[in-house]
N, C-alpha and C. Protein backbone atom coordinates (compact mmCIF):
# COMPACT_ATOMS: atom_id res chain seq x y z
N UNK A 1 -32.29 49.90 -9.35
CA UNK A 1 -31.44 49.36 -8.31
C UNK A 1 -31.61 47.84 -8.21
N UNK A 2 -32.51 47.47 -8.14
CA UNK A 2 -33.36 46.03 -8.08
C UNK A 2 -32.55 45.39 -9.35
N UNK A 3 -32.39 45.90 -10.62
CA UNK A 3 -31.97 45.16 -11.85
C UNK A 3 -30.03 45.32 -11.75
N UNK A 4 -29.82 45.51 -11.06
CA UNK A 4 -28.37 46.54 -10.84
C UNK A 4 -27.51 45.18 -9.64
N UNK A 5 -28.46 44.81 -8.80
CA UNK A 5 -28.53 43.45 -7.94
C UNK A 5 -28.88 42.44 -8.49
N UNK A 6 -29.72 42.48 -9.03
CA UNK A 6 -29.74 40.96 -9.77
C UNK A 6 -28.76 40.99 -10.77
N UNK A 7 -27.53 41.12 -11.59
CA UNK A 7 -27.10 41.71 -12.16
C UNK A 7 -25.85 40.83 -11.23
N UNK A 8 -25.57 41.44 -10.38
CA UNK A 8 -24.41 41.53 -9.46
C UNK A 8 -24.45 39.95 -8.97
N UNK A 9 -25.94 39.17 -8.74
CA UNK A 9 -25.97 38.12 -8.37
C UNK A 9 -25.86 37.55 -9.28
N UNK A 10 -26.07 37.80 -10.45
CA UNK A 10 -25.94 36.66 -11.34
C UNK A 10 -24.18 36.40 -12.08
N UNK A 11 -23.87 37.27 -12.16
CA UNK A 11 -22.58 37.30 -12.14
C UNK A 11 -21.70 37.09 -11.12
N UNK A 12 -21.92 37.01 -10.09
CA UNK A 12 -21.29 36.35 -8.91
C UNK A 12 -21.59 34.82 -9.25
N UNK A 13 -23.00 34.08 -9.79
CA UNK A 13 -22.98 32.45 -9.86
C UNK A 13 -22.42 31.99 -11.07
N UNK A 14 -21.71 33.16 -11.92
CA UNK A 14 -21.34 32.53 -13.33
C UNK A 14 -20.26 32.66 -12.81
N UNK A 15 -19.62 32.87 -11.83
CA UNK A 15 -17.83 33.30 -11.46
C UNK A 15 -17.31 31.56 -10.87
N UNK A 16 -16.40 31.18 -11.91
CA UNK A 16 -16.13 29.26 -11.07
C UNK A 16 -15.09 29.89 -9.89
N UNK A 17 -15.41 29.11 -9.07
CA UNK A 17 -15.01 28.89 -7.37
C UNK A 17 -13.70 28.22 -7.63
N UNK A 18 -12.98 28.19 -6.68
CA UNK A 18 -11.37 27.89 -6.69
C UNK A 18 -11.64 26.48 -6.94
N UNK A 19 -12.60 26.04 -6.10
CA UNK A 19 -12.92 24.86 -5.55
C UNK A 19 -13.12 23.97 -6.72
N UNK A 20 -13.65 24.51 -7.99
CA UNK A 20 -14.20 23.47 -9.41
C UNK A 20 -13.37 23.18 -10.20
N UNK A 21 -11.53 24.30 -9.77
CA UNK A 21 -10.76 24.08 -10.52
C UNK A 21 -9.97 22.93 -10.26
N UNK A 22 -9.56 22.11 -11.44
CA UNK A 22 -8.83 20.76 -11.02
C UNK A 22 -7.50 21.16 -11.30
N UNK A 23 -6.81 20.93 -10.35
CA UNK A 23 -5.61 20.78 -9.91
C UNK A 23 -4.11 19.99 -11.64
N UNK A 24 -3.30 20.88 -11.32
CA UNK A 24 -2.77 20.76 -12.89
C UNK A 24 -1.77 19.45 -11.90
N UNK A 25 -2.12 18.19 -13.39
CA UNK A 25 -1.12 17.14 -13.67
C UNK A 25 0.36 17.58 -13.13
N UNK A 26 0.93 16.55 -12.29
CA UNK A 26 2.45 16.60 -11.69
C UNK A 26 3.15 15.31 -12.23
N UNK A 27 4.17 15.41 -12.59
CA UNK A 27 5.03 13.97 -12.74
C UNK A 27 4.91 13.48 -11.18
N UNK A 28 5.25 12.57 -10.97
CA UNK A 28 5.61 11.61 -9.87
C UNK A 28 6.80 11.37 -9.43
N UNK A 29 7.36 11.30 -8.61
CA UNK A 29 8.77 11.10 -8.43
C UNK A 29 9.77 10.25 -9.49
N UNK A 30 9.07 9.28 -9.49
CA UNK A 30 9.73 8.12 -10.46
C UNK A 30 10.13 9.19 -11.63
N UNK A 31 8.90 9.68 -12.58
CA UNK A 31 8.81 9.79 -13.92
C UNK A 31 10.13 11.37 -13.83
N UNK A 32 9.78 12.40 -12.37
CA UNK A 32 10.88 12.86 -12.77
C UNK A 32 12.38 12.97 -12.25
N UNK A 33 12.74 11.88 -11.56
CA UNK A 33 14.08 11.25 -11.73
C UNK A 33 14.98 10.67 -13.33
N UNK A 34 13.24 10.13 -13.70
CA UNK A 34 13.90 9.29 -15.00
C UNK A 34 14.14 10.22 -15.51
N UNK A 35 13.33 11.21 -16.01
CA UNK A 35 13.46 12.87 -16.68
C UNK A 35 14.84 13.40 -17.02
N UNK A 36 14.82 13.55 -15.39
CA UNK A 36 16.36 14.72 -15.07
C UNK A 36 17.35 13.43 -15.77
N UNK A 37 17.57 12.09 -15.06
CA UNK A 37 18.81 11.28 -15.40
C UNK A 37 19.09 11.53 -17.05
N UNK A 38 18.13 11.13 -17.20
CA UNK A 38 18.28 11.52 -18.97
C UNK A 38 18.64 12.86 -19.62
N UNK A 39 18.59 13.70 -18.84
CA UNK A 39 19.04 14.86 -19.37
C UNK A 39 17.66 15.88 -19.66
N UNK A 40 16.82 15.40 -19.52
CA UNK A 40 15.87 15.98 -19.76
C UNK A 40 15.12 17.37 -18.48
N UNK A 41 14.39 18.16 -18.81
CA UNK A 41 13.97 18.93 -18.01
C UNK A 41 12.70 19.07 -17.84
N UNK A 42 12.31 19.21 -16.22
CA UNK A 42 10.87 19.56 -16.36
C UNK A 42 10.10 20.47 -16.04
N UNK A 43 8.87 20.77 -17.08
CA UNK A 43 8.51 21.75 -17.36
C UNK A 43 6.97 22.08 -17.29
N UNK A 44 6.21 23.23 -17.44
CA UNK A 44 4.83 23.29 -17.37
C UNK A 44 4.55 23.56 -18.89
N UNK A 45 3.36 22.65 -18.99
CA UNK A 45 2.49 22.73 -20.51
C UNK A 45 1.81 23.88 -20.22
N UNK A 46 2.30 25.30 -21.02
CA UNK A 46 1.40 26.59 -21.59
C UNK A 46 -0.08 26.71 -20.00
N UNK A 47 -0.93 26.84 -20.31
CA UNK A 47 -2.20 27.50 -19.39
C UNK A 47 -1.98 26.11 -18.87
N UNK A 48 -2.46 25.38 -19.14
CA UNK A 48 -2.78 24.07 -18.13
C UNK A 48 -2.27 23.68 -17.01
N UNK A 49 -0.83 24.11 -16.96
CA UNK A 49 -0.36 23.84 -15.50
C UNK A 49 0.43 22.61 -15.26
N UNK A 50 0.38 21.97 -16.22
CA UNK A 50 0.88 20.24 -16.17
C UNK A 50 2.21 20.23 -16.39
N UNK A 51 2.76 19.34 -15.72
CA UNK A 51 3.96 19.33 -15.75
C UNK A 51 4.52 18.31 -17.21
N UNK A 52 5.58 18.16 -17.95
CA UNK A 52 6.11 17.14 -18.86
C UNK A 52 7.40 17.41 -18.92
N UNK A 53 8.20 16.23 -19.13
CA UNK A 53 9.83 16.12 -19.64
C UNK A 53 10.27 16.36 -20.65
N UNK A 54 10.89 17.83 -21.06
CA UNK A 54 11.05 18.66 -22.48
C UNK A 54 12.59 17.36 -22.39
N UNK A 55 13.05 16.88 -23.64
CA UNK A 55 13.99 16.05 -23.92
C UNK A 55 15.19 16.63 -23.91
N UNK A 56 16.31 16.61 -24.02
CA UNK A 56 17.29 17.63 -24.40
C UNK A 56 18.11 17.21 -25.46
N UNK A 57 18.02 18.30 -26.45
CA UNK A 57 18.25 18.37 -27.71
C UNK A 57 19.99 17.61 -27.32
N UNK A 58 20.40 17.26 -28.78
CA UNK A 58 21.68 16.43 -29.02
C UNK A 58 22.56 17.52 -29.40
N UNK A 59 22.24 18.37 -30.46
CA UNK A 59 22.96 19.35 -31.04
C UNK A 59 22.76 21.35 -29.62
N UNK A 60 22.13 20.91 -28.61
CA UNK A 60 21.92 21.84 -27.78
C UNK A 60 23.01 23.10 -27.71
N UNK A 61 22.54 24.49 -28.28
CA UNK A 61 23.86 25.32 -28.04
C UNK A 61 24.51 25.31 -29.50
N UNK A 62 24.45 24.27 -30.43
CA UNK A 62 25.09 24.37 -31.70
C UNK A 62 24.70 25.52 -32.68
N UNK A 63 25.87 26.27 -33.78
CA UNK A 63 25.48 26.70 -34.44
C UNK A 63 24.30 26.08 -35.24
N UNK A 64 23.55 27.05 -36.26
CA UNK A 64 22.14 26.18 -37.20
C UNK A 64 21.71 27.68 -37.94
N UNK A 65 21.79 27.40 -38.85
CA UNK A 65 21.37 28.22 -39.82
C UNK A 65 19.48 27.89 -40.92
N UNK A 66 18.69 26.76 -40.41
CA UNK A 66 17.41 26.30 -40.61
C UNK A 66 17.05 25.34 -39.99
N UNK A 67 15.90 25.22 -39.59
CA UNK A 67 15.21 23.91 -38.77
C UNK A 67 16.26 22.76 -39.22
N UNK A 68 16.56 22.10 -40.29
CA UNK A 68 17.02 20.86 -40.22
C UNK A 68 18.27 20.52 -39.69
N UNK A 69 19.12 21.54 -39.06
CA UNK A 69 19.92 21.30 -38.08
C UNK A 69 20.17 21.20 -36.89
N UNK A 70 18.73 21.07 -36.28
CA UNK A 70 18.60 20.85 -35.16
C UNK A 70 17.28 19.77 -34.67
N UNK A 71 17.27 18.79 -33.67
CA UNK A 71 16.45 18.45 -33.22
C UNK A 71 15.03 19.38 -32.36
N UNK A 72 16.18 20.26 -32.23
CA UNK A 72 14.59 21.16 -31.40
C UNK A 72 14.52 21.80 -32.69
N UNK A 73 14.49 23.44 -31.83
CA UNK A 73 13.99 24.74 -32.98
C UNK A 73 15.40 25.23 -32.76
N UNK A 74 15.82 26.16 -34.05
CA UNK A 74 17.09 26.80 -34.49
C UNK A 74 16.64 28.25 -33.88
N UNK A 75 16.96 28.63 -32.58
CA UNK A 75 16.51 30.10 -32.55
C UNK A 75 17.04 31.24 -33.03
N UNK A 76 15.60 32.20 -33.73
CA UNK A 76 16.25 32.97 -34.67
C UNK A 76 17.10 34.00 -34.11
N UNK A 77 17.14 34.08 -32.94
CA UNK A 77 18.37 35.24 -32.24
C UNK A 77 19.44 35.10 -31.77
N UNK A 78 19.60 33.68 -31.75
CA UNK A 78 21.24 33.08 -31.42
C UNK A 78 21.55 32.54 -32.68
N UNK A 79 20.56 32.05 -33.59
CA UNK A 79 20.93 30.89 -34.46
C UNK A 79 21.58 29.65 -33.78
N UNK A 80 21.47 29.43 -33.14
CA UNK A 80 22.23 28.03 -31.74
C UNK A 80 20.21 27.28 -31.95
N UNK A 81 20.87 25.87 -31.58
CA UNK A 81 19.69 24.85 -31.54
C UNK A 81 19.76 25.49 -29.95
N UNK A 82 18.33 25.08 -30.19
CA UNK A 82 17.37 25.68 -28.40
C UNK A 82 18.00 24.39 -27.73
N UNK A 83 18.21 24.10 -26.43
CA UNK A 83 18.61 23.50 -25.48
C UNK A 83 17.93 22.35 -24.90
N UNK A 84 16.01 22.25 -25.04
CA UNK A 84 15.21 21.58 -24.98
C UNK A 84 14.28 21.67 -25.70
N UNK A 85 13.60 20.54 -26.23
CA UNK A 85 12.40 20.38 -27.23
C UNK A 85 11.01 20.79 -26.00
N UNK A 86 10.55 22.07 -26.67
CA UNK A 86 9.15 21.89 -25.83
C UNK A 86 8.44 23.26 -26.91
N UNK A 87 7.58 23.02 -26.45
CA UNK A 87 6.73 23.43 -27.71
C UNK A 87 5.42 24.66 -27.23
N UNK A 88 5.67 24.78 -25.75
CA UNK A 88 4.74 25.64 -25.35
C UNK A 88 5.81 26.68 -24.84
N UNK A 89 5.07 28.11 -24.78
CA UNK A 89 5.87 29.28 -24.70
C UNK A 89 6.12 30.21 -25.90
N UNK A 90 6.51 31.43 -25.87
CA UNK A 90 6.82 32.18 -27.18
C UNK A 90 8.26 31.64 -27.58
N UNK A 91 8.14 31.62 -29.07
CA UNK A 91 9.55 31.05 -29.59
C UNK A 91 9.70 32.12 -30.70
N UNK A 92 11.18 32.19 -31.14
CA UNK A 92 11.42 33.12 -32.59
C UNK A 92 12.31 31.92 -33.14
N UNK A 93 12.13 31.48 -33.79
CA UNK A 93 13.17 30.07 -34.81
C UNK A 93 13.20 30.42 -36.21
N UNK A 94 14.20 29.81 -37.07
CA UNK A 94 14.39 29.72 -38.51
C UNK A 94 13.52 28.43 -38.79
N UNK A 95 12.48 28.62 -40.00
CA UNK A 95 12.37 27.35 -40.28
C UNK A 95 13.09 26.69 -41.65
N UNK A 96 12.90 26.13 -42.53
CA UNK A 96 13.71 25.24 -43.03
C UNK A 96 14.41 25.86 -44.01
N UNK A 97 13.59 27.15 -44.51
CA UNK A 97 14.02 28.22 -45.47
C UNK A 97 14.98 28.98 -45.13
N UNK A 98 15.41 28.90 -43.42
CA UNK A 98 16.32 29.95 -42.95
C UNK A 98 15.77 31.02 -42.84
N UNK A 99 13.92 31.29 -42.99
CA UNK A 99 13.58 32.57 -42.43
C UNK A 99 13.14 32.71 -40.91
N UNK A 100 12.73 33.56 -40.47
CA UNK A 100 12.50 34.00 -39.03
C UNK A 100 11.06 33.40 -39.01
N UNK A 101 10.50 32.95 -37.86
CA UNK A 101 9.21 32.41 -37.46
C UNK A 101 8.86 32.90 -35.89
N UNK A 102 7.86 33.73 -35.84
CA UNK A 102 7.51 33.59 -34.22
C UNK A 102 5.98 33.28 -34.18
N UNK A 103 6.06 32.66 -32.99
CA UNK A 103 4.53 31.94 -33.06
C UNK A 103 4.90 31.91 -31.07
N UNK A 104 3.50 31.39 -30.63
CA UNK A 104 3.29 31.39 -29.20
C UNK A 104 2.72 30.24 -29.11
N UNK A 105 2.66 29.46 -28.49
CA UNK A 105 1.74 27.83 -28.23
C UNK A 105 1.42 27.67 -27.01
N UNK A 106 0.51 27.40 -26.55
CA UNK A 106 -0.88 26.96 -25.18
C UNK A 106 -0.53 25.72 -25.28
């Protein structure tokens, strides 16, 4: 019982407190006015929490049959260029070969 409690305490001091967690990066007003005016959108970076301005693609919505027709990623289920460049989240895209790619990014 004795080892069953210590046990319980010690894993209670390896547990981080709300309190140690730092608070995820925000744009500022300025940075996301400039953002949106531009066309751009904003978004959270994967686990971290931070906010950044995904750009918005030129060819957005266009047919694309491999990465090099698009500034973002060519997604492989519309074949249409993705709408904004951002790089965290699950994606399915063609890459330059015109084959299918899925990958996930943090």
């Amino acid at each position: 019982m004795k080892h069953a409690l210590a046990l319980v305490l010690l894993l209670a001091a390896c547990t981080p407190s709300d309190d140690a967690s730092p608070s995820p990066e925000r744009l500022d007003a300025a940075a996301r006015s400039q953002c949106e005016a531009a066309g751009g959108m904003v978004m959270i970076a994967g686990l971290s929490g931070a906010e950044f301005c995904a750009t918005r693609s030129p060819q957005a919505g266009q047919r694309c049959e491999r990465a090099s027709d698009c500034s973002s990623r060519c997604n492989a289920d519309t074949r249409t260029c993705e709408t904004y460049n951002s790089a965290f989240g699950c994606h399915s895209f063609l890459n330059q070969d015109g084959e299918r790619v899925d990958i996930c990014v943090d």
